[in-house]
C-alpha atoms as a PDB file:
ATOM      1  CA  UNK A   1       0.000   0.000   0.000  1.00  0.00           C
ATOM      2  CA  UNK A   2       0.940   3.368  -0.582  1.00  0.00           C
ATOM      3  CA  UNK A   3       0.736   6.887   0.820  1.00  0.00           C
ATOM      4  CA  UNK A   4      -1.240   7.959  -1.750  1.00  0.00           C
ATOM      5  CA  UNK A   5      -3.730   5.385  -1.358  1.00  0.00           C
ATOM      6  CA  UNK A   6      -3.518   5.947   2.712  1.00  0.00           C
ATOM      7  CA  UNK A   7      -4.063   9.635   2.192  1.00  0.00           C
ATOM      8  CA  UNK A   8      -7.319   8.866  -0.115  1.00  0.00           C
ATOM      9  CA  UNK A   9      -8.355   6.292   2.703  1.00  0.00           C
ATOM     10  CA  UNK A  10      -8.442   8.360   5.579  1.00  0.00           C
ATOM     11  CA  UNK A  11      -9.789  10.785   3.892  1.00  0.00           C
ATOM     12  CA  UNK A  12     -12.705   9.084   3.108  1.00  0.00           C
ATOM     13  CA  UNK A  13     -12.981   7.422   5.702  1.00  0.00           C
ATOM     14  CA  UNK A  14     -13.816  10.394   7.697  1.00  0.00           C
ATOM     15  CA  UNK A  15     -15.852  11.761   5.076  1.00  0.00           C
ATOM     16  CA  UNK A  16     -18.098   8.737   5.523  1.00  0.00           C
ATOM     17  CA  UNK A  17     -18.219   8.803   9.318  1.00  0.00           C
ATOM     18  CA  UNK A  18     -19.356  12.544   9.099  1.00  0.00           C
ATOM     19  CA  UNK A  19     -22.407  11.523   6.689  1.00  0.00           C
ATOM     20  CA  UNK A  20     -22.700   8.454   8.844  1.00  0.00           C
ATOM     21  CA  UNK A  21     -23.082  10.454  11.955  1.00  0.00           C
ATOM     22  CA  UNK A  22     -25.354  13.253  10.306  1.00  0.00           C
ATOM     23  CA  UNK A  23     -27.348  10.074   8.758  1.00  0.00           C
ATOM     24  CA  UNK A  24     -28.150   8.449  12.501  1.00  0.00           C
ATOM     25  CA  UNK A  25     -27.743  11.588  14.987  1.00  0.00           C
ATOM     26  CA  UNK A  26     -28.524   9.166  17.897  1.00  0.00           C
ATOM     27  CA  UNK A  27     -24.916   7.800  16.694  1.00  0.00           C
ATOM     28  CA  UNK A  28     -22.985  11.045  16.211  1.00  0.00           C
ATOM     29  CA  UNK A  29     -20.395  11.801  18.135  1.00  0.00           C
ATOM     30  CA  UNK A  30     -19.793  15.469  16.982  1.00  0.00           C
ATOM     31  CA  UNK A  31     -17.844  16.152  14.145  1.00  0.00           C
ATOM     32  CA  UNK A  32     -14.280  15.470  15.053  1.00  0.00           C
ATOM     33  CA  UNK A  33     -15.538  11.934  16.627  1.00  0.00           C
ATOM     34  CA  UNK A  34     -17.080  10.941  13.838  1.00  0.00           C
ATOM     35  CA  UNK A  35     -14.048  11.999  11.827  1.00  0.00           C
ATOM     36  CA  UNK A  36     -11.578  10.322  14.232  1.00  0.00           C
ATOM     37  CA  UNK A  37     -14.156   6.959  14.128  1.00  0.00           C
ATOM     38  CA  UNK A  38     -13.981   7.494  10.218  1.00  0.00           C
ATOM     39  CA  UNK A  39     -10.716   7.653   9.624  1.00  0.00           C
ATOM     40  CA  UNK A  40     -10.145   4.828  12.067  1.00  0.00           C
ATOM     41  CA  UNK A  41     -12.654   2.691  10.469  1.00  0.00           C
ATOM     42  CA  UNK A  42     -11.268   3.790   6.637  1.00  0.00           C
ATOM     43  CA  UNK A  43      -8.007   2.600   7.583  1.00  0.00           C
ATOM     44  CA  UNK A  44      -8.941  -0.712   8.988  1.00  0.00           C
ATOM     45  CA  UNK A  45     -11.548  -1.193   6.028  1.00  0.00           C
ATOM     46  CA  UNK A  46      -8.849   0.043   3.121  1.00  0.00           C
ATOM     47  CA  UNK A  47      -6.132  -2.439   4.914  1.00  0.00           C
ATOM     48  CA  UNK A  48      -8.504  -5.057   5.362  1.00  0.00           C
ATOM     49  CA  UNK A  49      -9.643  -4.742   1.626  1.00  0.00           C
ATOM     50  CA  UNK A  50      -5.942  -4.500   0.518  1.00  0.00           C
ATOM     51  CA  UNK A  51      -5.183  -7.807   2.756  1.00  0.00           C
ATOM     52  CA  UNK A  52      -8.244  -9.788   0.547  1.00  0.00           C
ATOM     53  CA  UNK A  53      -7.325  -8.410  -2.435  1.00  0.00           C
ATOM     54  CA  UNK A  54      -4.030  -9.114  -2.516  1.00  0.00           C
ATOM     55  CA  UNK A  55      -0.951  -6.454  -3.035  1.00  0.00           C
ATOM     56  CA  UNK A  56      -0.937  -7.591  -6.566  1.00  0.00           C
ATOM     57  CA  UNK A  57      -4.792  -6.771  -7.411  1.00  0.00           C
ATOM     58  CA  UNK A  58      -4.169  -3.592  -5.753  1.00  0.00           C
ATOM     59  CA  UNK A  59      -0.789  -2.336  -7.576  1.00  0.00           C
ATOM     60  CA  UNK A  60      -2.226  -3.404 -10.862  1.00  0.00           C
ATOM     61  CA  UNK A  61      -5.379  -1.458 -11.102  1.00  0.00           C
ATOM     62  CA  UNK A  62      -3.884   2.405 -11.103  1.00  0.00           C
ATOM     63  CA  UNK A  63      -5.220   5.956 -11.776  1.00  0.00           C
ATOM     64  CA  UNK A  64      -8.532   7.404 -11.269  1.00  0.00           C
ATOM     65  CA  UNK A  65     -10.499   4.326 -11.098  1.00  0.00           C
ATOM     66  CA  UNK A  66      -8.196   2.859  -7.938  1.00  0.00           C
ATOM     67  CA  UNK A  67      -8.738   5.523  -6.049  1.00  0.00           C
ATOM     68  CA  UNK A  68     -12.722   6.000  -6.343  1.00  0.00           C
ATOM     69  CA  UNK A  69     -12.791   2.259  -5.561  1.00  0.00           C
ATOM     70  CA  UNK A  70     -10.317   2.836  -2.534  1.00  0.00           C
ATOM     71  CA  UNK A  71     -12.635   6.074  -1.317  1.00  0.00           C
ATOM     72  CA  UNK A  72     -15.905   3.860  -2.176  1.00  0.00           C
ATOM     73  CA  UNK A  73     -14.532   0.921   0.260  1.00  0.00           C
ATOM     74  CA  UNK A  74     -12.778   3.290   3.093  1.00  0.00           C
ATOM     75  CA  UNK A  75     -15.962   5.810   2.910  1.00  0.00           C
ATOM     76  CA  UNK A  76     -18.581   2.908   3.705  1.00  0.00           C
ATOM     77  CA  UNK A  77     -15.960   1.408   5.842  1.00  0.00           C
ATOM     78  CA  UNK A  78     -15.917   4.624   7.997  1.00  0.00           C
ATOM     79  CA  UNK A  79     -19.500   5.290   7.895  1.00  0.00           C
ATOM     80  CA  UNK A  80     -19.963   2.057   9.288  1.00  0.00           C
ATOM     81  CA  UNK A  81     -18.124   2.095  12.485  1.00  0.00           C
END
């Protein structure tokens, strides 16, 4: 994995936790926990992805396409916890 892809990730990751958190308000924990459980959550999901994937799946599918697929997975992966 690389730090582009970690960047892009976390990123989204707390992106998703923030909708997740506006989404179910008996959830949120304010805006910086929800970004803190996002990013949390879009790094576990992204490295857990990575891990089922494969390095090789992950290094061969480059450009703009990887990373909305990496933002898709860390994003619901964020929202989710």
């Amino acid at each position: 994995m690389d730090i582009m892809s970690l960047i892009v990730q976390l990123i989204a990751g707390a992106v998703g936790g923030n909708i997740g958190g506006a989404l179910l308000k008996q959830y949120s924990l304010g805006t910086v926990g929800n970004s803190i459980a996002g990013i949390v959550g879009g790094g576990i999901g992204g490295w857990i992805l990575n891990a089922m994937m494969g390095g090789g799946a992950a290094a061969a599918s480059s450009g703009m396409g990887s990373i909305l697929g990496q933002s898709r997975a860390a994003g619901s992966a964020g929202s989710s916890s």
